[in-house]
Protein backbone atom coordinates (compact mmCIF):
# COMPACT_ATOMS: atom_id res chain seq x y z
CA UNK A 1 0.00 0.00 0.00
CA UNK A 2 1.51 3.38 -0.87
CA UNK A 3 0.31 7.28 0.28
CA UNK A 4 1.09 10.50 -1.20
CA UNK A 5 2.26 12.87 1.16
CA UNK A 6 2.62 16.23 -0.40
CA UNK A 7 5.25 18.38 1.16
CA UNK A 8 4.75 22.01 2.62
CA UNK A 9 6.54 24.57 0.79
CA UNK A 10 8.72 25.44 3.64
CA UNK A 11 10.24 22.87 5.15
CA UNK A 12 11.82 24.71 8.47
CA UNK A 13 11.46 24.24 12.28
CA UNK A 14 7.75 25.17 11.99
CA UNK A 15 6.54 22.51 9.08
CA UNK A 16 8.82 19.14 11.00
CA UNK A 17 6.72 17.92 13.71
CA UNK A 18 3.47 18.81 11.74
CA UNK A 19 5.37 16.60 8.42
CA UNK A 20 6.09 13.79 10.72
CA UNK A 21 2.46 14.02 12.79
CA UNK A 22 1.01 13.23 8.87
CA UNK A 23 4.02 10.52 8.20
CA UNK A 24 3.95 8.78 11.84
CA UNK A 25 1.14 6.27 11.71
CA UNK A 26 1.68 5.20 7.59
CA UNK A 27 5.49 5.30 8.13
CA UNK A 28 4.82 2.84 11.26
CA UNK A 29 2.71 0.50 9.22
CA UNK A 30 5.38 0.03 6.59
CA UNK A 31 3.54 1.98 3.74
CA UNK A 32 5.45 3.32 0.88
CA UNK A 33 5.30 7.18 1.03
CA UNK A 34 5.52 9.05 -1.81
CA UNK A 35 6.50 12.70 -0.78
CA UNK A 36 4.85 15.31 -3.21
CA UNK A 37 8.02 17.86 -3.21
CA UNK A 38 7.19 20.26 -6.01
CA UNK A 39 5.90 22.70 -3.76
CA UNK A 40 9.45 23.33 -1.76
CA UNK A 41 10.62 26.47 -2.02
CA UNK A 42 12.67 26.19 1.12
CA UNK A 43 14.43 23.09 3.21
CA UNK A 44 16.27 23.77 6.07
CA UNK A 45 17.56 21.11 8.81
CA UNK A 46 14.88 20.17 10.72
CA UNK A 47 12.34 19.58 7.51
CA UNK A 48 15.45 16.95 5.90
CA UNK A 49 15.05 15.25 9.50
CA UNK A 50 12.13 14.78 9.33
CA UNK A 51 12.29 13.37 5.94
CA UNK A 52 15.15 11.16 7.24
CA UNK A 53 13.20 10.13 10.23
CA UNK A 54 10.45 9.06 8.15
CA UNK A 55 12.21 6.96 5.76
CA UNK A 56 14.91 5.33 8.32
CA UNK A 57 11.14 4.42 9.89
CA UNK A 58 9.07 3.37 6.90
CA UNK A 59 11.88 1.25 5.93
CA UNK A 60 12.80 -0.48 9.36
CA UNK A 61 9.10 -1.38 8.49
CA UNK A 62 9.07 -2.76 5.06
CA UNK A 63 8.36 0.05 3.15
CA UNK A 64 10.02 2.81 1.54
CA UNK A 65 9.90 6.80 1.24
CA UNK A 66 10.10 8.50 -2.30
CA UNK A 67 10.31 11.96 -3.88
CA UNK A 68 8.07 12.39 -6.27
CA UNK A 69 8.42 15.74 -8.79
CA UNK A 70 10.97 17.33 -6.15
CA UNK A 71 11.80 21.28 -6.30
CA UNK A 72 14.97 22.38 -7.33
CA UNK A 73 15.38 23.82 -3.74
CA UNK A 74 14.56 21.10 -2.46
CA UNK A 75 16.87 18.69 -4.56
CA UNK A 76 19.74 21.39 -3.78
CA UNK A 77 19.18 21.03 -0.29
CA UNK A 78 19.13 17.05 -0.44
CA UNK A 79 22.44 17.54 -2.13
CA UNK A 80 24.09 20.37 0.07
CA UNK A 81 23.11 18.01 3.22
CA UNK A 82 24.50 14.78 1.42
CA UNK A 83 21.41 13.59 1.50
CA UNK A 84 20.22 12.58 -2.27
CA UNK A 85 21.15 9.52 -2.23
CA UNK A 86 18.42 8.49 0.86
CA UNK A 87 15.98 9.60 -1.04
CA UNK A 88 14.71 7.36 -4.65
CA UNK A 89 13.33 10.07 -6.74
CA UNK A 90 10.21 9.64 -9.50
CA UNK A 91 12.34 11.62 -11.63
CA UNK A 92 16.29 10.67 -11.01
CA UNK A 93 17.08 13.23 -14.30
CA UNK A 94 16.66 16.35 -12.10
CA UNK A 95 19.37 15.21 -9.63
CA UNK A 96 21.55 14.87 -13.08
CA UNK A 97 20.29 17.81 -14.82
CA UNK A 98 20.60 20.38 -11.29
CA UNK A 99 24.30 19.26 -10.62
């Protein structure tokens, strides 16, 4: 079973505990989330944690967390954290095209 999941466009301080409230119960049950990340216009720290969180969960659980149509801010901030390679993208091109 898979969800969509579509991500605020700032993911900061204010948007983590509210992204992981709406990930906790589907990432516990081992469903495959597919994060909706078009929307991003800002990812700081606490947002990627969240994301991390969520898939380190979802996965310990069977399942598995993907990007789906990611923002360029948000792929750039996957890549400035090291990060891009946690995450299976819809679309791996972008990853190719931003760097």
């Amino acid at each position: 079973m898979s969800s969509i999941v579509i991500l605020p466009n700032s993911l900061d301080l204010a948007a983590a505990p509210v992204l992981w409230a709406q990930m906790r119960d589907r990432a516990q049950a081992g469903e495959t989330l597919i994060c909706d990340g078009a929307g991003v216009e800002r990812a700081l720290s606490p947002g990627l944690q969240s994301l991390v969180f969520a898939a380190q969960t979802v996965r310990a659980a069977g399942g598995d967390l993907l990007i789906e149509t990611p923002s360029a801010a948000l792929v750039n901030a996957l890549r400035q954290a090291g990060l891009a390679v946690l995450f299976p993208l819809a679309h791996p091109d972008l990853l190719a095209a931003e760097g």
